[in-house]
PDB file of N, CA and C in Angstrom:
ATOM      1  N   UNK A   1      60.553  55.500  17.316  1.00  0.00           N
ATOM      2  CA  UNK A   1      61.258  56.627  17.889  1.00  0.00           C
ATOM      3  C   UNK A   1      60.754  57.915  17.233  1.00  0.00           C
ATOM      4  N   UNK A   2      60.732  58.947  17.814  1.00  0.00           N
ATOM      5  CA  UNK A   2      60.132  59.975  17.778  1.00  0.00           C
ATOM      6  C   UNK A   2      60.929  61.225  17.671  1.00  0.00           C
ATOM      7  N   UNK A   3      61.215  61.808  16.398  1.00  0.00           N
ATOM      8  CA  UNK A   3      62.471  62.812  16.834  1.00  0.00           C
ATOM      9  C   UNK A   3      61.581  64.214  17.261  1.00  0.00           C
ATOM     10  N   UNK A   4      62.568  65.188  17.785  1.00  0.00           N
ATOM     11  CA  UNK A   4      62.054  65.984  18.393  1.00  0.00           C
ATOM     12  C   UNK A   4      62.988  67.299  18.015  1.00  0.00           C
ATOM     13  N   UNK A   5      62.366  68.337  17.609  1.00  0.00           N
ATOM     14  CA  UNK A   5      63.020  69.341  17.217  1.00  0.00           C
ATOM     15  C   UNK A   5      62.885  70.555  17.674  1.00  0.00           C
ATOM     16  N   UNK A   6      63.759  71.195  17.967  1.00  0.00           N
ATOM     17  CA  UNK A   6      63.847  72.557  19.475  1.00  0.00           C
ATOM     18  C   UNK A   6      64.335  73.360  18.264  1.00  0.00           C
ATOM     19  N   UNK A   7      63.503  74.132  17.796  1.00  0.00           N
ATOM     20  CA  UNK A   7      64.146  75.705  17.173  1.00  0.00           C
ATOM     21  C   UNK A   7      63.989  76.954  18.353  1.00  0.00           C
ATOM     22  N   UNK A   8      65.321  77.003  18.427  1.00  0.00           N
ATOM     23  CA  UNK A   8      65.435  78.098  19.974  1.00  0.00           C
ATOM     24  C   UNK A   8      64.606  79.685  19.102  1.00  0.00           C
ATOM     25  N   UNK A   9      64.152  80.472  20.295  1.00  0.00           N
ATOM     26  CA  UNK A   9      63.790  81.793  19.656  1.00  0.00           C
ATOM     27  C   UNK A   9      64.747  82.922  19.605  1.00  0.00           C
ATOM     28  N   UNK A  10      64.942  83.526  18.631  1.00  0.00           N
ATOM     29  CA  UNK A  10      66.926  84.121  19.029  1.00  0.00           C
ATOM     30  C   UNK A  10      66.221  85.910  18.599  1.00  0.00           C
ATOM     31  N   UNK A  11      66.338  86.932  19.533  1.00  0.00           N
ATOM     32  CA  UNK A  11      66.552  87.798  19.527  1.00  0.00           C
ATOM     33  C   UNK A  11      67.691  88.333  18.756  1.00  0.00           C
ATOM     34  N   UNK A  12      67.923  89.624  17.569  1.00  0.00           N
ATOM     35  CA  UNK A  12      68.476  89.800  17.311  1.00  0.00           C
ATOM     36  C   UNK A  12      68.718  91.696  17.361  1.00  0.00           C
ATOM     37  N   UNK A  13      70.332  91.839  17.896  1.00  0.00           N
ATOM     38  CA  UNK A  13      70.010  93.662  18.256  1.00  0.00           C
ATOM     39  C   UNK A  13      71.040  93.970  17.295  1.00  0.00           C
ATOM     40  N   UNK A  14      70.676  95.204  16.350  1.00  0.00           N
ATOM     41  CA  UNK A  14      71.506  96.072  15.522  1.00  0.00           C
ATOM     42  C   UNK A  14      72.043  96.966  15.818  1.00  0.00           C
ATOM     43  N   UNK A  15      73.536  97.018  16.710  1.00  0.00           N
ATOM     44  CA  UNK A  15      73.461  98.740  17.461  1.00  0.00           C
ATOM     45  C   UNK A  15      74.333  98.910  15.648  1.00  0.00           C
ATOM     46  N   UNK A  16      74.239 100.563  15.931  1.00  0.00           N
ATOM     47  CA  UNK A  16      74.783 101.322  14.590  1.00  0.00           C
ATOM     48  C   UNK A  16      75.739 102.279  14.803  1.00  0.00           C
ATOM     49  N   UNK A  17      76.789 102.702  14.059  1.00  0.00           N
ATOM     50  CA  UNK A  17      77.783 103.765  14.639  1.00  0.00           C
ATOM     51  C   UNK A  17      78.849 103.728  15.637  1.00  0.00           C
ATOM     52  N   UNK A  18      78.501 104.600  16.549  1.00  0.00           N
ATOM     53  CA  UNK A  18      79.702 103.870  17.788  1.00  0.00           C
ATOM     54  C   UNK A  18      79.081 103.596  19.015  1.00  0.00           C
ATOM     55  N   UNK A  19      79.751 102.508  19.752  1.00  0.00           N
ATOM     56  CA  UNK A  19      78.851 101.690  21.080  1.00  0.00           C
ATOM     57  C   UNK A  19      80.248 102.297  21.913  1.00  0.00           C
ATOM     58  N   UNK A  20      79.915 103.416  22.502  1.00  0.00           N
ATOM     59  CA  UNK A  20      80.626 104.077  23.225  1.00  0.00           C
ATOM     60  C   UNK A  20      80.132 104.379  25.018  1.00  0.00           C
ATOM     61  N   UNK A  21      80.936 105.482  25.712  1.00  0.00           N
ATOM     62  CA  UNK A  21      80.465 105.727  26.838  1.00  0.00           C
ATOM     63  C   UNK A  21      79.150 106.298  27.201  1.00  0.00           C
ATOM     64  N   UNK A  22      78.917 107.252  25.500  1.00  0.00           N
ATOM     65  CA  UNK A  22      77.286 108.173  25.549  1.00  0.00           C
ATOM     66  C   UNK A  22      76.082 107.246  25.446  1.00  0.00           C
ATOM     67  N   UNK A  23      76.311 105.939  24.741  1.00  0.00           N
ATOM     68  CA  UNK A  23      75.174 104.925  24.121  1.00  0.00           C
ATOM     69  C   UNK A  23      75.443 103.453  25.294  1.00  0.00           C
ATOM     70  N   UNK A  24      76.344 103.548  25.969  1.00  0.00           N
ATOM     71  CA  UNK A  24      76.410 102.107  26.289  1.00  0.00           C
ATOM     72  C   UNK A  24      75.494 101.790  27.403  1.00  0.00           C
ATOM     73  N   UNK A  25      74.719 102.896  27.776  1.00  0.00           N
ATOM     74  CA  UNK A  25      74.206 101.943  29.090  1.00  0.00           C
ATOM     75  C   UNK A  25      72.160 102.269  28.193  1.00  0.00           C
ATOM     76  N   UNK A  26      72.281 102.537  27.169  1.00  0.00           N
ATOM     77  CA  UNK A  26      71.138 102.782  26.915  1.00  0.00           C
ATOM     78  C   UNK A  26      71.501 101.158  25.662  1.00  0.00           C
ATOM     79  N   UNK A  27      72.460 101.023  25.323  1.00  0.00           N
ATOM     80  CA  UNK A  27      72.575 100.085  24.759  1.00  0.00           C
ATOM     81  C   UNK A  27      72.755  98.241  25.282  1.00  0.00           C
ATOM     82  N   UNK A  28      72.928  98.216  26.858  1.00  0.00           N
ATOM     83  CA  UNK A  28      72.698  97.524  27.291  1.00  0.00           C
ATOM     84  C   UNK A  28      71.452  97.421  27.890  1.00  0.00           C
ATOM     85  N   UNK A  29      71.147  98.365  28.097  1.00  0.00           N
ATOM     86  CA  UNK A  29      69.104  98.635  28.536  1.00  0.00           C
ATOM     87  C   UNK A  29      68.254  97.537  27.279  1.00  0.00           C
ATOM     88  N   UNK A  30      68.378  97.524  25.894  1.00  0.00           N
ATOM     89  CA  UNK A  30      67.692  97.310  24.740  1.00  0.00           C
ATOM     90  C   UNK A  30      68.216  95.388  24.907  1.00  0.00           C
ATOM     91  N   UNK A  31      69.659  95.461  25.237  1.00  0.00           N
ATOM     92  CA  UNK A  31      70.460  93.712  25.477  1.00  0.00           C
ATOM     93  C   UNK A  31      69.077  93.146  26.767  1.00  0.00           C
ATOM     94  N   UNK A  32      69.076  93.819  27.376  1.00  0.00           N
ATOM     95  CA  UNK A  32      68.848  93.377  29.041  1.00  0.00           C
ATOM     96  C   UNK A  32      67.122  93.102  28.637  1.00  0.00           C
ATOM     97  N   UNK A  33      66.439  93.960  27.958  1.00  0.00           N
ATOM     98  CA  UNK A  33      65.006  93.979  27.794  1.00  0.00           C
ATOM     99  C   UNK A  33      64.718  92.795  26.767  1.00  0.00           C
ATOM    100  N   UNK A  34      66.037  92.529  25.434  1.00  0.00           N
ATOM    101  CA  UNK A  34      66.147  91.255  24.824  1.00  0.00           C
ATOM    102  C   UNK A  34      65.495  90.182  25.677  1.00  0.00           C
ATOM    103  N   UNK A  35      66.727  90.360  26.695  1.00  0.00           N
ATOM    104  CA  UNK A  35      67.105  88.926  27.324  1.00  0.00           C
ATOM    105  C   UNK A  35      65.917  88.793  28.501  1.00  0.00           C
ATOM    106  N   UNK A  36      65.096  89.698  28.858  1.00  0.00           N
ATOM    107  CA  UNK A  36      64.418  89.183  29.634  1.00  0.00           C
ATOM    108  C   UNK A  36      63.167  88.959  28.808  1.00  0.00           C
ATOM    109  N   UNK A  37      62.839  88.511  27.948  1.00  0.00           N
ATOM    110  CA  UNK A  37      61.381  88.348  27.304  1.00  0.00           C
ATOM    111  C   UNK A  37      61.983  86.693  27.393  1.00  0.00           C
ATOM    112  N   UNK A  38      60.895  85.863  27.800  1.00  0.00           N
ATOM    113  CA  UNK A  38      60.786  84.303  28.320  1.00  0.00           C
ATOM    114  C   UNK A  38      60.820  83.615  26.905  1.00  0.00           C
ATOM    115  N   UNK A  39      60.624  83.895  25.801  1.00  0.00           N
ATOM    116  CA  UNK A  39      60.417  82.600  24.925  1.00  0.00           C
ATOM    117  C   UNK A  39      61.647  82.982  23.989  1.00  0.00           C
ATOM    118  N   UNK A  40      62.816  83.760  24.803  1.00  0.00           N
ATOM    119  CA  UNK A  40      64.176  84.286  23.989  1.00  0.00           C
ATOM    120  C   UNK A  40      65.116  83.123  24.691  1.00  0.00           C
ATOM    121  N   UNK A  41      65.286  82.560  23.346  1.00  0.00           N
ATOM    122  CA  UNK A  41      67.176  81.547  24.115  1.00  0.00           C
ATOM    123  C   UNK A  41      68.149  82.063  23.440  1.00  0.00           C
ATOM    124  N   UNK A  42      68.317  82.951  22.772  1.00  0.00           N
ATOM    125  CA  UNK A  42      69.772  83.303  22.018  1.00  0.00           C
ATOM    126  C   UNK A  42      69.678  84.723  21.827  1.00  0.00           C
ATOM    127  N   UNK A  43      70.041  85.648  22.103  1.00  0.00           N
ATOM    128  CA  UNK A  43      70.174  86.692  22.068  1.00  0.00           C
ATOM    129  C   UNK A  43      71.868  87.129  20.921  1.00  0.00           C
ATOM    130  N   UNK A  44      71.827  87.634  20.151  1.00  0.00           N
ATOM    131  CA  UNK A  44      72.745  87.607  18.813  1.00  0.00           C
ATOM    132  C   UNK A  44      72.684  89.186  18.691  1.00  0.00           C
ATOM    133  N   UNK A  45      74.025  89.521  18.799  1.00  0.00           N
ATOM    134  CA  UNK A  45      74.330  91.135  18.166  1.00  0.00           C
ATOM    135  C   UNK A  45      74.981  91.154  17.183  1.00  0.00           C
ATOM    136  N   UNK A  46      74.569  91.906  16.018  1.00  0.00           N
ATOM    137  CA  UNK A  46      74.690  91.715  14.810  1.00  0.00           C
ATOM    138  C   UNK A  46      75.725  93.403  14.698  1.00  0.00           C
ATOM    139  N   UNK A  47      77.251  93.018  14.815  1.00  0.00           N
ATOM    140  CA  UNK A  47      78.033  94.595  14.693  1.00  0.00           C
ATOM    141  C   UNK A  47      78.390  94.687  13.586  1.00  0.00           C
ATOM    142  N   UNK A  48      77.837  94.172  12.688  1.00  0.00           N
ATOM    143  CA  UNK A  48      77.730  94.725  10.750  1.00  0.00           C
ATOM    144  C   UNK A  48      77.820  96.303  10.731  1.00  0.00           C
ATOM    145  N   UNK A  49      77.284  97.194  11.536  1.00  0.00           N
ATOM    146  CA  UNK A  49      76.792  98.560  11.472  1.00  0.00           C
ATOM    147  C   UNK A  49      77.836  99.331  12.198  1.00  0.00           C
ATOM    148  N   UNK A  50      78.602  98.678  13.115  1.00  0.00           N
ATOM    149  CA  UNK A  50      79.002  99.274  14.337  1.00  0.00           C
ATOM    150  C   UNK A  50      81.015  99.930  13.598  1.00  0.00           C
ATOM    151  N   UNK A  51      80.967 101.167  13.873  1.00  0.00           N
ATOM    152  CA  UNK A  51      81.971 101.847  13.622  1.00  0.00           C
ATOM    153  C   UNK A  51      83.457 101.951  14.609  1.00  0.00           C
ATOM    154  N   UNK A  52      82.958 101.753  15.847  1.00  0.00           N
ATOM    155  CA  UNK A  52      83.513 102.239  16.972  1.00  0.00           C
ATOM    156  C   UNK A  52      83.117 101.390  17.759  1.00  0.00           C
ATOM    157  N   UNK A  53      84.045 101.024  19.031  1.00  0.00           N
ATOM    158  CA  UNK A  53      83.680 100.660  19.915  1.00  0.00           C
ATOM    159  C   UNK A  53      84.893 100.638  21.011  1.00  0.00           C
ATOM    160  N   UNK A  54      84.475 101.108  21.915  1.00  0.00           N
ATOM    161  CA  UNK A  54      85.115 101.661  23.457  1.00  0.00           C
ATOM    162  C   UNK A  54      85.144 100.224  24.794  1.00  0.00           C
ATOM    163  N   UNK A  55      85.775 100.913  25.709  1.00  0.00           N
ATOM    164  CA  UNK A  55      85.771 100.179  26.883  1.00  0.00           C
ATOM    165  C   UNK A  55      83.920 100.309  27.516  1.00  0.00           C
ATOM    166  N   UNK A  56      83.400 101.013  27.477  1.00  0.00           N
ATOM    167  CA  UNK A  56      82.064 100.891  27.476  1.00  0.00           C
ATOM    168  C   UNK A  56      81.431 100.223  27.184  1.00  0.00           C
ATOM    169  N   UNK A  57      81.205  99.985  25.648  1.00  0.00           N
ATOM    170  CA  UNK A  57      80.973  99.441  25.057  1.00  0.00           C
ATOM    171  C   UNK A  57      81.267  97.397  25.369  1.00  0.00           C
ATOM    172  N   UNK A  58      82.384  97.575  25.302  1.00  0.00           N
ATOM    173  CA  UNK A  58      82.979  96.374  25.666  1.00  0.00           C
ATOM    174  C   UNK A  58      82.282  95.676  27.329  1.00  0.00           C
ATOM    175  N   UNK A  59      82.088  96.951  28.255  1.00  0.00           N
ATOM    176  CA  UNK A  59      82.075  96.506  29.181  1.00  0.00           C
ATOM    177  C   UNK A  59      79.992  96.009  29.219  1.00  0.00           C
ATOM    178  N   UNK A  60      79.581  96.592  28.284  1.00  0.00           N
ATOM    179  CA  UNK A  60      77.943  96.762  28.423  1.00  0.00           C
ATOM    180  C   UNK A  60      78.036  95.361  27.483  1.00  0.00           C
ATOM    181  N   UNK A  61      78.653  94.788  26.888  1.00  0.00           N
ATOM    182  CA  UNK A  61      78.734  93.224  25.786  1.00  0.00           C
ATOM    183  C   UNK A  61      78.847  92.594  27.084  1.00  0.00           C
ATOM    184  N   UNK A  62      79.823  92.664  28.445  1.00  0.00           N
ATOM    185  CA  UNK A  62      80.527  91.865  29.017  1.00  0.00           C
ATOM    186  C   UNK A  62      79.286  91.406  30.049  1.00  0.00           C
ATOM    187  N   UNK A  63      78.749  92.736  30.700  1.00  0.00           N
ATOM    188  CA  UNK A  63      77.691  92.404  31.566  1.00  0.00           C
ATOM    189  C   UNK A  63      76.425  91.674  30.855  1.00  0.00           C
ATOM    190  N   UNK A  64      76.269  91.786  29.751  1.00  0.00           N
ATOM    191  CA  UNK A  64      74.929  90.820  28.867  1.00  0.00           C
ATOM    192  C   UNK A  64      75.149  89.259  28.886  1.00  0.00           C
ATOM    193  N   UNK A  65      76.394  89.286  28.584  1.00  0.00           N
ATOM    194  CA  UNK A  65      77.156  88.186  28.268  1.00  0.00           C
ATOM    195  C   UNK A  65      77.057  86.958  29.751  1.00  0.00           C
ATOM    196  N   UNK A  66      77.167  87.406  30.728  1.00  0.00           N
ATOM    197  CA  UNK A  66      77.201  87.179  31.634  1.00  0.00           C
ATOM    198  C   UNK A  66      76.159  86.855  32.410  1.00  0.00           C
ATOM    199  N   UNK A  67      74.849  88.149  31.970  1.00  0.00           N
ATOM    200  CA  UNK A  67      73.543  88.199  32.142  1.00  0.00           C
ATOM    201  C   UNK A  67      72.819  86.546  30.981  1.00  0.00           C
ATOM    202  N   UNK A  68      73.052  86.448  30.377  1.00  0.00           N
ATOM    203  CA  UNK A  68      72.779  85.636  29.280  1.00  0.00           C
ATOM    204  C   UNK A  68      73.069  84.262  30.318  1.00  0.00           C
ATOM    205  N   UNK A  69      74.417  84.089  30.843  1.00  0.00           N
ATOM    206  CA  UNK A  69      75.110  82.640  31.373  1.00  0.00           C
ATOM    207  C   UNK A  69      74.179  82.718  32.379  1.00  0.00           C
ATOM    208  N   UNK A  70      73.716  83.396  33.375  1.00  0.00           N
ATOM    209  CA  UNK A  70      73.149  83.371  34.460  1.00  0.00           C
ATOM    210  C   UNK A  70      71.566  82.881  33.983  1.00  0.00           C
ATOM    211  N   UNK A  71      71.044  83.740  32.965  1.00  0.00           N
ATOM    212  CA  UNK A  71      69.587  83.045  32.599  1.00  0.00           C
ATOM    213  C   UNK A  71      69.592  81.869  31.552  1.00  0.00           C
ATOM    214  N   UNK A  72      70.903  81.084  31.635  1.00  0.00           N
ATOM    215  CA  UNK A  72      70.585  80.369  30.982  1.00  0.00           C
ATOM    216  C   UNK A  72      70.865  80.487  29.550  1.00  0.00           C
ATOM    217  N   UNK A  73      70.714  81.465  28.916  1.00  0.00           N
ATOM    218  CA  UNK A  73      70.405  82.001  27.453  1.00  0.00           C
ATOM    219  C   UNK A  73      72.078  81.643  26.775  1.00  0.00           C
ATOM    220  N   UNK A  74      71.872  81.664  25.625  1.00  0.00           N
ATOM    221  CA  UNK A  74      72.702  81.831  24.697  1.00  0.00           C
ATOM    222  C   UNK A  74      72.654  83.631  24.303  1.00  0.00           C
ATOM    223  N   UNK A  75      74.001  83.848  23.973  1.00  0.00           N
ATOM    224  CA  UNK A  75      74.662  84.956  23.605  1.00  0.00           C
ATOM    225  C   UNK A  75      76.036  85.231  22.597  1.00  0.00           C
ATOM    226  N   UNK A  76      75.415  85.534  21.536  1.00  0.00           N
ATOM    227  CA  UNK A  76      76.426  85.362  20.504  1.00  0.00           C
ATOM    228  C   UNK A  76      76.620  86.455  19.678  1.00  0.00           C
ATOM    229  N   UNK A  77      77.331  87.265  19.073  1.00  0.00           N
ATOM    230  CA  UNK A  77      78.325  88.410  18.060  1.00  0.00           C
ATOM    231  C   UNK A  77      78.487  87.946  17.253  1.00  0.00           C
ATOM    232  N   UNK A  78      77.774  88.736  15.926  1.00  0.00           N
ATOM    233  CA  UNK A  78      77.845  87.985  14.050  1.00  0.00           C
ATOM    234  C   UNK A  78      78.201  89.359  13.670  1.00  0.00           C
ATOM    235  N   UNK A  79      78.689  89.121  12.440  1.00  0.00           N
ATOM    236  CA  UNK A  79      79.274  89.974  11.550  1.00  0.00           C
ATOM    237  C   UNK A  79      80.395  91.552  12.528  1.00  0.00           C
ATOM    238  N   UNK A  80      81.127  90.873  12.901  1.00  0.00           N
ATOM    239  CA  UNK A  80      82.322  91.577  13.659  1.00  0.00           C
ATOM    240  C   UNK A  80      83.224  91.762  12.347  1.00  0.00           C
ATOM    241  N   UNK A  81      83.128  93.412  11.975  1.00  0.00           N
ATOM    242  CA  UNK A  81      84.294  94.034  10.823  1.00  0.00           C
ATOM    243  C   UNK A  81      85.596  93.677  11.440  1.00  0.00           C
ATOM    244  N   UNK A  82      86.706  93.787  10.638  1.00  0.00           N
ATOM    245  CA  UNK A  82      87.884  93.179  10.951  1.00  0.00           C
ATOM    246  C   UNK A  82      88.349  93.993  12.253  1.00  0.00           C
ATOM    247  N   UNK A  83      88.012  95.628  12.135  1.00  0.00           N
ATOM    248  CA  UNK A  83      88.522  97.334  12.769  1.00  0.00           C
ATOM    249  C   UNK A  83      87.582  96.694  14.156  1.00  0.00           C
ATOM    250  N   UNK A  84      86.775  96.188  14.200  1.00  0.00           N
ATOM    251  CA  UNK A  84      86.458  95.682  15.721  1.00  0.00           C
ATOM    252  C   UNK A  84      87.220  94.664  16.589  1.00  0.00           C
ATOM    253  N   UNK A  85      86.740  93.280  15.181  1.00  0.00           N
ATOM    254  CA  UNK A  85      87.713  92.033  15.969  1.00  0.00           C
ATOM    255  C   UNK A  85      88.780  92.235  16.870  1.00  0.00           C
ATOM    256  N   UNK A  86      89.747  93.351  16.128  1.00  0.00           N
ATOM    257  CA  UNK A  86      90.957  93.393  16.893  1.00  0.00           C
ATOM    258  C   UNK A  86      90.665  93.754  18.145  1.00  0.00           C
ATOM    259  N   UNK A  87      89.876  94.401  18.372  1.00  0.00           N
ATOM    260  CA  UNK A  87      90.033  95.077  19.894  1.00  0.00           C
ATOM    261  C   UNK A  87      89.457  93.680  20.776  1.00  0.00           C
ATOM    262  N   UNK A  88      88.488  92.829  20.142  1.00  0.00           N
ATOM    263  CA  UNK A  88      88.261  91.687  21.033  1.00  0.00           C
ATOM    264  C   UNK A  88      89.631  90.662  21.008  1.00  0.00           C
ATOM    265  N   UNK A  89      90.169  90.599  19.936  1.00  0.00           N
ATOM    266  CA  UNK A  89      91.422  89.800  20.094  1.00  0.00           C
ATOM    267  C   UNK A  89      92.518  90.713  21.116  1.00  0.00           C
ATOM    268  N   UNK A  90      92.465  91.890  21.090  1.00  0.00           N
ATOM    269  CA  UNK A  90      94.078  92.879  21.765  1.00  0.00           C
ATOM    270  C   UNK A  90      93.438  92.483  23.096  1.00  0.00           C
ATOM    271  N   UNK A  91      92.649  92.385  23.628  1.00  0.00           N
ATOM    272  CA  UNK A  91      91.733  92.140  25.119  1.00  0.00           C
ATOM    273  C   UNK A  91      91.509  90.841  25.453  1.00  0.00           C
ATOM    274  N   UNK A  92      91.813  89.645  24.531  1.00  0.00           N
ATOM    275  CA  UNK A  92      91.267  88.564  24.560  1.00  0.00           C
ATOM    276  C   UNK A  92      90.094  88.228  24.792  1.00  0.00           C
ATOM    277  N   UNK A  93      88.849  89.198  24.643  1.00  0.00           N
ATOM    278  CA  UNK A  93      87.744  89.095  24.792  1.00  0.00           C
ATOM    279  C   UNK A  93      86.969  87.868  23.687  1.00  0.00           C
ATOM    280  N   UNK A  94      87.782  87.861  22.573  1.00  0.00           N
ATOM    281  CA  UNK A  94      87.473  86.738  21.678  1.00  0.00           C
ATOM    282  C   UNK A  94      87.363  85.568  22.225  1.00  0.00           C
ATOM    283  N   UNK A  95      88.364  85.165  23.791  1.00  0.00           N
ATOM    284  CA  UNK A  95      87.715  83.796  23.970  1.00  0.00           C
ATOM    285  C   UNK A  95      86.683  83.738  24.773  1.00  0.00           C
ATOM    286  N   UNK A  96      86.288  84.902  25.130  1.00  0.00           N
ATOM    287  CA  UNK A  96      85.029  84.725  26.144  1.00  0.00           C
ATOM    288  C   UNK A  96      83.621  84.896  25.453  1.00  0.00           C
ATOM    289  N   UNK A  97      83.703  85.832  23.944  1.00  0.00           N
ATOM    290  CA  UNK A  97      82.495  85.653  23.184  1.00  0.00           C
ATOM    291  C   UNK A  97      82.267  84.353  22.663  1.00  0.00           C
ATOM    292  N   UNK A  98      81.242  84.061  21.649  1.00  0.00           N
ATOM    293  CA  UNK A  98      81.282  83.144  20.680  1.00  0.00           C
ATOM    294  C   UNK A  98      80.898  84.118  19.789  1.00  0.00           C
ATOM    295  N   UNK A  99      81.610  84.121  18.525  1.00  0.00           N
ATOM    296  CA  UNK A  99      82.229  85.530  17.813  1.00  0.00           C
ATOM    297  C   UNK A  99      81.959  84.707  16.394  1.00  0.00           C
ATOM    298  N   UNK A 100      80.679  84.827  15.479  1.00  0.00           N
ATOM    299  CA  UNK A 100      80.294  84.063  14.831  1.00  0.00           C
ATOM    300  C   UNK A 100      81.083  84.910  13.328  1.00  0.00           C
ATOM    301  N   UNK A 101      81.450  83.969  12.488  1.00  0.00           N
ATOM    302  CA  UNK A 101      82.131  84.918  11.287  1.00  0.00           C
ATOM    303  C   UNK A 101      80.909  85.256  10.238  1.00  0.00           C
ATOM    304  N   UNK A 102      80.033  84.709  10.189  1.00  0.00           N
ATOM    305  CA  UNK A 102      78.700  84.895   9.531  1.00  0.00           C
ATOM    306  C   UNK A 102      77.806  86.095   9.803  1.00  0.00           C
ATOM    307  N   UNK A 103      77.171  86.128   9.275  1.00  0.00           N
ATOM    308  CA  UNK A 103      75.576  86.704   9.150  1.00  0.00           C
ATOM    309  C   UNK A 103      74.614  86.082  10.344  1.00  0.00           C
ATOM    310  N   UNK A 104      73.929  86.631  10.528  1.00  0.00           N
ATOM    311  CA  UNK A 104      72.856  86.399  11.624  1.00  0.00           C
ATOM    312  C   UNK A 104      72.088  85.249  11.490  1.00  0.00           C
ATOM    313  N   UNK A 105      71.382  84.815  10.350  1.00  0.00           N
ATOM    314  CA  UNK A 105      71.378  83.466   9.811  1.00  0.00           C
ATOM    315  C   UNK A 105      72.073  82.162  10.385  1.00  0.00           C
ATOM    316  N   UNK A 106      73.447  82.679  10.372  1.00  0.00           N
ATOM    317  CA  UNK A 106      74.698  81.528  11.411  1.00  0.00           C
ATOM    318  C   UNK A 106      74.297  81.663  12.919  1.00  0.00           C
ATOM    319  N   UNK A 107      73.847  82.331  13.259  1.00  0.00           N
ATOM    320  CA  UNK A 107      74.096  82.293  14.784  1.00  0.00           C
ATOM    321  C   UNK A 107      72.895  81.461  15.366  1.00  0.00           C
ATOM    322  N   UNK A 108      71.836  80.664  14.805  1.00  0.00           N
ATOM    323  CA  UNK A 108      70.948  80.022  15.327  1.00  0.00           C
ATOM    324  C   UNK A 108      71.295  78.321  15.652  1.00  0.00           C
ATOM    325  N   UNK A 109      72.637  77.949  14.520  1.00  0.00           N
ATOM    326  CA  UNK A 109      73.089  77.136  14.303  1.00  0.00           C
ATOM    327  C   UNK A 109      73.984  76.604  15.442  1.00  0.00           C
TER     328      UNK A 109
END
């Protein structure tokens, strides 16, 4: 028997500051250009940096997210500060991410 080992290729995006109404569609432009390069299966946003975040914002995660299920891809959120989480928990958006408590490192796993 022959084992066989798939290390997926995982894109990883750093937005910084706030992912608001002024940045969100230039910030889903950078998700969308991720996700369309062919040898990408996991696309991982790393909101370690991220200060703020809006219904924009939320809504430019939602369409990737979605974009991701449709190609197939994996799509996953690491290092979510506590001042964010909530707004994915007050929205229940937490059960529709996979909302990794780790470092970027975790999200290949």
């Amino acid at each position: 028997m022959q084992a066989v080992l798939n290390y997926p290729k995982i894109a990883v995006i750093r937005p910084q500051g706030f992912l608001n109404a002024t940045n969100a569609l230039e910030f889903e432009r950078d998700m969308t250009t991720a996700l369309a390069q062919n040898d990408i299966s996991i696309l991982v946003v790393d909101l370690a940096a991220v200060e703020s975040l809006d219904s924009a914002g939320l809504m430019a995660l939602l369409s990737i997210h979605k974009l991701a299920l449709s190609l197939g891809r994996g799509f996953r959120l690491c290092a979510v500060a506590p001042s964010i989480r909530i707004i994915f928990e007050l929205t229940q958006l937490d059960r529709v991410f996979e909302i990794l408590d780790g470092e970027v490192e975790s999200a290949a796993t």
